[in-house]
N, C-alpha and C. Protein backbone atom coordinates (compact mmCIF):
# COMPACT_ATOMS: atom_id res chain seq x y z
N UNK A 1 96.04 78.36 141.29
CA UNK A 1 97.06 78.51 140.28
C UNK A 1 97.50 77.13 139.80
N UNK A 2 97.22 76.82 138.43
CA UNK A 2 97.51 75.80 137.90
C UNK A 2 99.30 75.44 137.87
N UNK A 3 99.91 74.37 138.10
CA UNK A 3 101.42 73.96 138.17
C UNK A 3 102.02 73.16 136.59
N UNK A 4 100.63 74.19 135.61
CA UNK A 4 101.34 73.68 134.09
C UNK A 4 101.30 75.06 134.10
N UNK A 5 102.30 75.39 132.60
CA UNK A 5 103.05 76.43 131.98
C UNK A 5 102.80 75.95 130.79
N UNK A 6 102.76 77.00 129.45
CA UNK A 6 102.90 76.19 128.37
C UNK A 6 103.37 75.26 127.67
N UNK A 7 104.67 75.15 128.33
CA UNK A 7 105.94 73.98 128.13
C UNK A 7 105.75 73.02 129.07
N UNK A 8 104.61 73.07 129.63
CA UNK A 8 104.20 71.72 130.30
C UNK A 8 104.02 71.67 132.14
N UNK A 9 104.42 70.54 132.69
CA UNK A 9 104.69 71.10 134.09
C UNK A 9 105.97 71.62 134.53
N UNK A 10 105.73 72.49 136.18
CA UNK A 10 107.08 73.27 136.36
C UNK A 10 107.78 71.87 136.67
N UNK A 11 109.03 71.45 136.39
CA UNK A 11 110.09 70.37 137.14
C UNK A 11 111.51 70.68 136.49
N UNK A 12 112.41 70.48 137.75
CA UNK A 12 113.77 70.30 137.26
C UNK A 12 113.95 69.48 136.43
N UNK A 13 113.50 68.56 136.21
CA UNK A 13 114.13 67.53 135.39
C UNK A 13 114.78 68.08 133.50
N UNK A 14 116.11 67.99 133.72
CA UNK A 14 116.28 68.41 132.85
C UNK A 14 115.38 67.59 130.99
N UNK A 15 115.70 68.58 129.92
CA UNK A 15 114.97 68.06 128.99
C UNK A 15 116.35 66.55 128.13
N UNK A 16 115.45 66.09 127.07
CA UNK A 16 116.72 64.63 126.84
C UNK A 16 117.58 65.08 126.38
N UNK A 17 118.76 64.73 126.15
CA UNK A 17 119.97 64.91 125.34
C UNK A 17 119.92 63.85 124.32
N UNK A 18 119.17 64.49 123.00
CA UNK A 18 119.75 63.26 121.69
C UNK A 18 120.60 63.77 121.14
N UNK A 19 121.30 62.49 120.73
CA UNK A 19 122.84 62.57 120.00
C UNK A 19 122.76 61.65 118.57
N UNK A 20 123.67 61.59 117.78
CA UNK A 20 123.17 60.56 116.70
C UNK A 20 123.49 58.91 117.18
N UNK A 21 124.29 58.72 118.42
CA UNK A 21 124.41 57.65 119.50
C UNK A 21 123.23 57.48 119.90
N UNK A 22 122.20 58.55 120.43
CA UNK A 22 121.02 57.14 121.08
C UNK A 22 119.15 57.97 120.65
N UNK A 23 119.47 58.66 119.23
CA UNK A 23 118.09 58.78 118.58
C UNK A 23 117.54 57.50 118.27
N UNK A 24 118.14 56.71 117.97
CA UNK A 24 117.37 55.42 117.73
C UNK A 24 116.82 54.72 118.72
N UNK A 25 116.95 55.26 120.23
CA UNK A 25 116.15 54.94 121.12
C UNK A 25 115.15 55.58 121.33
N UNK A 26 115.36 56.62 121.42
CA UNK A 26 114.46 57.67 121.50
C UNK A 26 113.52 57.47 120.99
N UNK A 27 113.30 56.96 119.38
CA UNK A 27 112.74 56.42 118.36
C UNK A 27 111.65 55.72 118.90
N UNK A 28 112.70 54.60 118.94
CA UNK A 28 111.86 53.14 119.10
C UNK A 28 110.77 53.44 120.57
N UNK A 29 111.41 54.00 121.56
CA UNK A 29 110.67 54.11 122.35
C UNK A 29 109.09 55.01 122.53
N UNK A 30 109.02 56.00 121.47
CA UNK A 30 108.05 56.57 120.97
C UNK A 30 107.17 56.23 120.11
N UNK A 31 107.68 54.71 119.41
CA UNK A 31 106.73 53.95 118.83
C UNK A 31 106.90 52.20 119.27
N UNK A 32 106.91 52.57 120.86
CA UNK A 32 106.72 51.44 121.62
C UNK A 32 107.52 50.72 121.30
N UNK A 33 108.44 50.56 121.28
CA UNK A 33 109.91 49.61 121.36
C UNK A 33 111.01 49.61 122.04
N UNK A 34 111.52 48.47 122.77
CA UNK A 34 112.95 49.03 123.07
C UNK A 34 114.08 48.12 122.19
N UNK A 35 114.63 48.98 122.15
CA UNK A 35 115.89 48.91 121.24
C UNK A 35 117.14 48.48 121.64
N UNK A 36 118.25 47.89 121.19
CA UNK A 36 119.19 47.75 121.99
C UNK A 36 120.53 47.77 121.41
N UNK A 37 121.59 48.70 121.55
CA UNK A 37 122.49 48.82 120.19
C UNK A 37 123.42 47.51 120.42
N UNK A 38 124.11 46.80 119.36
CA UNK A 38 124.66 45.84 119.01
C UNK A 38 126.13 46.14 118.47
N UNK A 39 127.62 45.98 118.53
CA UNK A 39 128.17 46.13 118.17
C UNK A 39 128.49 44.96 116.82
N UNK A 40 129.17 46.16 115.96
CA UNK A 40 128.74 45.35 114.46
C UNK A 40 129.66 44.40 113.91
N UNK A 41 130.89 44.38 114.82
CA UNK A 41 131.95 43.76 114.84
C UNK A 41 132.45 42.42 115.71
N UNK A 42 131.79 42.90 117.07
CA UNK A 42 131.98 41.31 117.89
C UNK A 42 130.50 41.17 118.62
N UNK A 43 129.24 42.14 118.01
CA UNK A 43 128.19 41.60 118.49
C UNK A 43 127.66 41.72 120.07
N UNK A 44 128.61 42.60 120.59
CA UNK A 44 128.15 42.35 122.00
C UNK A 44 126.78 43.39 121.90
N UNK A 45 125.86 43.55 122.67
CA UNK A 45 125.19 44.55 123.25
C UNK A 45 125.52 45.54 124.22
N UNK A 46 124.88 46.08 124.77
CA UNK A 46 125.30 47.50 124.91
C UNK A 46 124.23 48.41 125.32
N UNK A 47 123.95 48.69 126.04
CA UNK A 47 123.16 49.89 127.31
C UNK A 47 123.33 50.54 128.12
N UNK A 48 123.84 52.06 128.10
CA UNK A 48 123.08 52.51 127.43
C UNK A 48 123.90 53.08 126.18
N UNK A 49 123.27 53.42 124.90
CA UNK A 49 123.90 53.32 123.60
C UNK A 49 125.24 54.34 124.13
N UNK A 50 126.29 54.26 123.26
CA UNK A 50 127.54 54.78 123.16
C UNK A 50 127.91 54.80 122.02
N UNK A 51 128.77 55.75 121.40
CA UNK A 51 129.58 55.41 120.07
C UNK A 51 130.60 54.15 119.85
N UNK A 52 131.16 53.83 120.58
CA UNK A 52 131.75 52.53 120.50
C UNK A 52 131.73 51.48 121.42
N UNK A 53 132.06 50.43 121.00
CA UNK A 53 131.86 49.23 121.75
C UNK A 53 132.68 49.45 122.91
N UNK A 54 131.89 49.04 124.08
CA UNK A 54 133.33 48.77 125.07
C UNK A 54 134.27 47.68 125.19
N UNK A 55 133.86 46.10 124.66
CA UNK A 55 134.79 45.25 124.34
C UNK A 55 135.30 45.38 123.24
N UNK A 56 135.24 45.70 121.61
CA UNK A 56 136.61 45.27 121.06
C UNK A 56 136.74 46.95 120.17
N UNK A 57 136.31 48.03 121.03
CA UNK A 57 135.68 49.35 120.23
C UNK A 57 135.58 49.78 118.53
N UNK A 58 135.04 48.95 118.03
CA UNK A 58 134.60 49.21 117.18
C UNK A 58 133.48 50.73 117.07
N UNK A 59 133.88 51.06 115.94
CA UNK A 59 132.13 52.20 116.00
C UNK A 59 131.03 52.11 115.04
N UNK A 60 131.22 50.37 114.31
CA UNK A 60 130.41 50.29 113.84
C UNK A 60 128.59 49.25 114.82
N UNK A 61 128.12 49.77 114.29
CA UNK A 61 126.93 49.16 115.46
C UNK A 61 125.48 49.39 114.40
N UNK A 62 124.38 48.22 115.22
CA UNK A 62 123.29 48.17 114.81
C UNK A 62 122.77 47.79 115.84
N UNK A 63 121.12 47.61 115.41
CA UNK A 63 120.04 47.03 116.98
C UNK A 63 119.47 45.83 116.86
N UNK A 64 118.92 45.86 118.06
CA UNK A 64 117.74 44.31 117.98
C UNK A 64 117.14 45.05 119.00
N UNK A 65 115.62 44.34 118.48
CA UNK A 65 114.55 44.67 119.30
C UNK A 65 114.34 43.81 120.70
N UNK A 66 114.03 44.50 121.91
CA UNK A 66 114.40 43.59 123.34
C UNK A 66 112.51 42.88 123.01
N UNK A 67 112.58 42.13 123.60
CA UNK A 67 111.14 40.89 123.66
C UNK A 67 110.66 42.18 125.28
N UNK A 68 111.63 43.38 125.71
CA UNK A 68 111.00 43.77 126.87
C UNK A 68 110.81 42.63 128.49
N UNK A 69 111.61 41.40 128.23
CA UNK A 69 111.14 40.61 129.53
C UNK A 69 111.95 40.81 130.40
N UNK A 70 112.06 41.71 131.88
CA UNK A 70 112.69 41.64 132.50
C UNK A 70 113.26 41.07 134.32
N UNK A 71 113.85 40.96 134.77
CA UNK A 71 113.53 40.62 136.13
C UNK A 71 114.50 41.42 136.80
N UNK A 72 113.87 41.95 137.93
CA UNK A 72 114.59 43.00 138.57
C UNK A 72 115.55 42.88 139.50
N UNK A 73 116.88 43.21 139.17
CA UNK A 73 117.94 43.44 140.11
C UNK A 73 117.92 43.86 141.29
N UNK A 74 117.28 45.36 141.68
CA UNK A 74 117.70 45.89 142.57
C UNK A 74 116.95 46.76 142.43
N UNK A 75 116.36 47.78 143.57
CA UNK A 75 115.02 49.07 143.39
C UNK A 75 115.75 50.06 144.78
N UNK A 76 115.03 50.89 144.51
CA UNK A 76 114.80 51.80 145.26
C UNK A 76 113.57 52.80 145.16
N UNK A 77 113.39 53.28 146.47
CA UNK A 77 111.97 53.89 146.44
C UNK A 77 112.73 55.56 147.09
N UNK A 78 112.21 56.41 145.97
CA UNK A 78 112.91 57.88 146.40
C UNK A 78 111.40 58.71 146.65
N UNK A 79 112.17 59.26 147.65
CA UNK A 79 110.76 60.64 148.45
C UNK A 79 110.75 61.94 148.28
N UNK A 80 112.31 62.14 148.07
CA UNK A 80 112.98 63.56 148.11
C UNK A 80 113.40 63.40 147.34
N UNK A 81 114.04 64.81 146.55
CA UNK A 81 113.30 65.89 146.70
C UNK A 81 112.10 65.40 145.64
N UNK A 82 111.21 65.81 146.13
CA UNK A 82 109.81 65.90 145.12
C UNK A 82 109.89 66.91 144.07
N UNK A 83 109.40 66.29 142.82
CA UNK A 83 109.33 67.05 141.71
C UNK A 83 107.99 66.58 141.14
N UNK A 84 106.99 67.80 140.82
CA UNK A 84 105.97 67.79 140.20
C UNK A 84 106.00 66.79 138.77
N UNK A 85 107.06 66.27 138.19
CA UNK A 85 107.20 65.57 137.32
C UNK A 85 106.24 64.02 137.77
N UNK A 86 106.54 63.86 139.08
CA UNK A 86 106.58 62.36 139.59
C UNK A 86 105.63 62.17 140.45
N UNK A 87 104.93 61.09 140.71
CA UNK A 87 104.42 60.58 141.64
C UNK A 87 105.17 60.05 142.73
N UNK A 88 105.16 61.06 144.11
CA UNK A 88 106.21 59.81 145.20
C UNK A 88 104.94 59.54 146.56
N UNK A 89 105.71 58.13 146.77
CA UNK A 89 106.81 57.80 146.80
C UNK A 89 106.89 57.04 145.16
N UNK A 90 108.22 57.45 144.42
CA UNK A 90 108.61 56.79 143.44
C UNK A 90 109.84 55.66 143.43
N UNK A 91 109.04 54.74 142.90
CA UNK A 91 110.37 53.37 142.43
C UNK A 91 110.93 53.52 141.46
N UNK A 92 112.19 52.99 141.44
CA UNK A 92 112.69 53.12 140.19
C UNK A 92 113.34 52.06 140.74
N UNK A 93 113.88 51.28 139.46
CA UNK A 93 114.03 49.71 139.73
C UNK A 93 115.62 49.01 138.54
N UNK A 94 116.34 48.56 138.68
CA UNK A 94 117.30 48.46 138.01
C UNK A 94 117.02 46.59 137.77
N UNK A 95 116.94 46.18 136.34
CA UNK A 95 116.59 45.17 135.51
C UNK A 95 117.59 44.64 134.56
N UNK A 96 117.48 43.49 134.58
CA UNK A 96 118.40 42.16 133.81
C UNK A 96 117.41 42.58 132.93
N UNK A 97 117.71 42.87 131.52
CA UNK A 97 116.88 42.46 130.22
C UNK A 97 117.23 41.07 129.99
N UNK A 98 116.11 40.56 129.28
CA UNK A 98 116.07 39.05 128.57
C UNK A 98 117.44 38.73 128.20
N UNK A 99 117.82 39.93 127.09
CA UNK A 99 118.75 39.81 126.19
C UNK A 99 120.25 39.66 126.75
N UNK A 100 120.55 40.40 128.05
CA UNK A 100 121.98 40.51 128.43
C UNK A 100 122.13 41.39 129.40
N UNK A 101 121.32 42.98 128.79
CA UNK A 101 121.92 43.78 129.08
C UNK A 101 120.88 44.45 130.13
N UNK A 102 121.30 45.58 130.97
CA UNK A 102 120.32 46.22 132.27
C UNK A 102 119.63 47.43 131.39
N UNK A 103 118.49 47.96 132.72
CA UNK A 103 118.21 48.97 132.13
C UNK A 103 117.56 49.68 133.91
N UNK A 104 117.80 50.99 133.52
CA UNK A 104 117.21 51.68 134.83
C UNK A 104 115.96 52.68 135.00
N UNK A 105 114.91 51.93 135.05
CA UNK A 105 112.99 52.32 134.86
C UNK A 105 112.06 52.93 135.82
N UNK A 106 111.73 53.55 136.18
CA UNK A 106 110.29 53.75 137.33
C UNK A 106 109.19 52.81 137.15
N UNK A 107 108.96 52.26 138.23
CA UNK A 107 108.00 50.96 138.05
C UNK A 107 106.81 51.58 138.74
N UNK A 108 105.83 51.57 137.52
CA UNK A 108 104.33 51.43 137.95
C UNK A 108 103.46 50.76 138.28
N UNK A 109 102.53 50.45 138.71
CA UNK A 109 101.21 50.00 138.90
C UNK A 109 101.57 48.83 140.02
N UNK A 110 102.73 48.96 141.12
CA UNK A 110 103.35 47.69 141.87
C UNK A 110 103.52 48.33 143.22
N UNK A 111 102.74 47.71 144.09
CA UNK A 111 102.79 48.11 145.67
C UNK A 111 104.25 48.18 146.17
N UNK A 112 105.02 49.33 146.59
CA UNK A 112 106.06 49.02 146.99
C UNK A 112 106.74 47.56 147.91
N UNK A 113 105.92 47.34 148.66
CA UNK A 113 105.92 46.46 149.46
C UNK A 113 106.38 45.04 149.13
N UNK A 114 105.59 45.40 147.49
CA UNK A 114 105.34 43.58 146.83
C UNK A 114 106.87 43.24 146.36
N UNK A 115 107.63 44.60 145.93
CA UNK A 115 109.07 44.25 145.20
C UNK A 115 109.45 43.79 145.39
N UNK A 116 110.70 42.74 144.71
CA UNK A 116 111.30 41.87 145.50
C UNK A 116 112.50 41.47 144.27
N UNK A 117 113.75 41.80 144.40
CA UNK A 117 115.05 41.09 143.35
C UNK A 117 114.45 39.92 142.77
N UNK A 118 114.22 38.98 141.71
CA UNK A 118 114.46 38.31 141.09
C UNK A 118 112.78 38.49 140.51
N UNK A 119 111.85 39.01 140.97
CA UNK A 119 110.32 39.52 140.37
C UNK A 119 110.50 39.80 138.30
N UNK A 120 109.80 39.10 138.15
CA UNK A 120 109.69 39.44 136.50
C UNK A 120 108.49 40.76 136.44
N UNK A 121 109.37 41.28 135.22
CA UNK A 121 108.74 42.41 134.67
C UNK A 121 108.83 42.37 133.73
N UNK A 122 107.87 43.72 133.00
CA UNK A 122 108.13 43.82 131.40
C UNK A 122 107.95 45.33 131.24
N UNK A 123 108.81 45.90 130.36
CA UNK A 123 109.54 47.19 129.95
C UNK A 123 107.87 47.71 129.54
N UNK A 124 107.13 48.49 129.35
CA UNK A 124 106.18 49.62 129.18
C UNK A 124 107.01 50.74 128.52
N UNK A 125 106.06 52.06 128.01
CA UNK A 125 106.42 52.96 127.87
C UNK A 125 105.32 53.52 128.26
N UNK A 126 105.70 54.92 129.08
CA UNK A 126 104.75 56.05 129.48
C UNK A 126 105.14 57.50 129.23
N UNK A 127 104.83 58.61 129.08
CA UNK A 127 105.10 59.75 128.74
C UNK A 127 105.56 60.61 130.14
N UNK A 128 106.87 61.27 130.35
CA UNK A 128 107.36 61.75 131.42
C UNK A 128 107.61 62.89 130.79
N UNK A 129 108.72 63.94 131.62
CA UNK A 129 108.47 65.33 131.77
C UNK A 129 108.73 66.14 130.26
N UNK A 130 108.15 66.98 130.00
CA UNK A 130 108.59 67.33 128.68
C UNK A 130 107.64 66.85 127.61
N UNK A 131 106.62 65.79 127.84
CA UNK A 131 106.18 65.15 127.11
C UNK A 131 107.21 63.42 126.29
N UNK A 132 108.31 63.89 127.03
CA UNK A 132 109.48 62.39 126.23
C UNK A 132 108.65 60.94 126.59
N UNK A 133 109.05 59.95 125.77
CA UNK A 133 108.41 58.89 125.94
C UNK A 133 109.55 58.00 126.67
N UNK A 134 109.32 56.96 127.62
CA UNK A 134 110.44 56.75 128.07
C UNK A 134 110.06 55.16 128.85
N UNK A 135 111.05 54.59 128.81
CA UNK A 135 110.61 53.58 129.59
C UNK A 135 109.61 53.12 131.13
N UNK A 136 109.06 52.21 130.99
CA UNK A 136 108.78 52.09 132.30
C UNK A 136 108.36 50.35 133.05
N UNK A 137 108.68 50.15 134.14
CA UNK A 137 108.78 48.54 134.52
C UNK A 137 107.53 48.60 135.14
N UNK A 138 106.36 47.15 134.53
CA UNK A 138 104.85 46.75 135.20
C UNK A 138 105.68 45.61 135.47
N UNK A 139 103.99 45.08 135.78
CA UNK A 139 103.82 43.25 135.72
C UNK A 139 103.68 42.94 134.55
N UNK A 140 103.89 41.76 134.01
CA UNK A 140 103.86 41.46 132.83
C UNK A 140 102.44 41.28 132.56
N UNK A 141 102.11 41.70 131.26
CA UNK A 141 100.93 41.74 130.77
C UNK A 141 100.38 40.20 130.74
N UNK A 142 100.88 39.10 130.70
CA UNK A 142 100.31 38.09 130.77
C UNK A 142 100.32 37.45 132.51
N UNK A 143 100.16 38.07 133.55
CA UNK A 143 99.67 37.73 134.45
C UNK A 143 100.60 38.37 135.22
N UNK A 144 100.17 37.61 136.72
CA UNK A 144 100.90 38.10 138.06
C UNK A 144 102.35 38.17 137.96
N UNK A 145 103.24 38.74 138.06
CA UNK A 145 104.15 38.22 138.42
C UNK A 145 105.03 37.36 140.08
């Protein structure tokens, strides 16, 4: 018995919540970009998108595109509960973007073992449950990290 359904594989994982706050990620990330909202008033950045700024709340806002270079804060490797969505043991890894701001990814193609806080990465996109496109943390395409 196959563990796809027409709507894809069986997993809890719920499906995304877009809002008119963070379609423009959604976006960018489906045509390989990450995005990063900007407040339009004092400029700060901002992750993950919100309707208003949290320093001077404005609700006006725009983006900039991240260069994707990141180095990783902090990881964890989860076992349980298993969901047919995922490969475990799965990492998921919490990252300083270039730009300012964090972001929280499943890191592929990286021996658990090798991780390590201050390791450079770079943002990917891969297709997760549902078919959504969504971030994800490698080695940087221009070599080892």
């Amino acid at each position: 018995m196959s563990d796809r359904s027409q709507d894809g594989p069986r997993t809890s994982v719920p499906r995304l919540i877009v809002t008119q706050d963070n379609e423009f990620w959604f976006t960018a990330a489906r045509e390989g970009r990450l995005e990063i909202q900007r407040c339009g008033e004092c400029r700060t950045l901002r992750h993950p998108p919100a309707p208003s700024c949290p320093r001077c709340r404005s609700i006006v806002w725009d983006t900039v595109e991240s260069s994707r270079r990141a180095t990783l804060h902090s990881y964890t490797v989860i076992h349980h509960p298993p969901d047919p969505a995922f490969e475990y043991p799965l990492a998921v890894g919490l990252v300083d973007l270039e730009e300012g701001t964090r972001l929280v990814a499943d890191i592929a193609g990286i021996p658990h073992e090798e991780l390590a806080p201050g390791m450079e990465l770079e943002v990917g996109f891969a297709e997760h449950a549902h078919g959504d496109v969504l971030p994800q943390l490698r080695r940087p395409s221009g070599g080892a990290a």
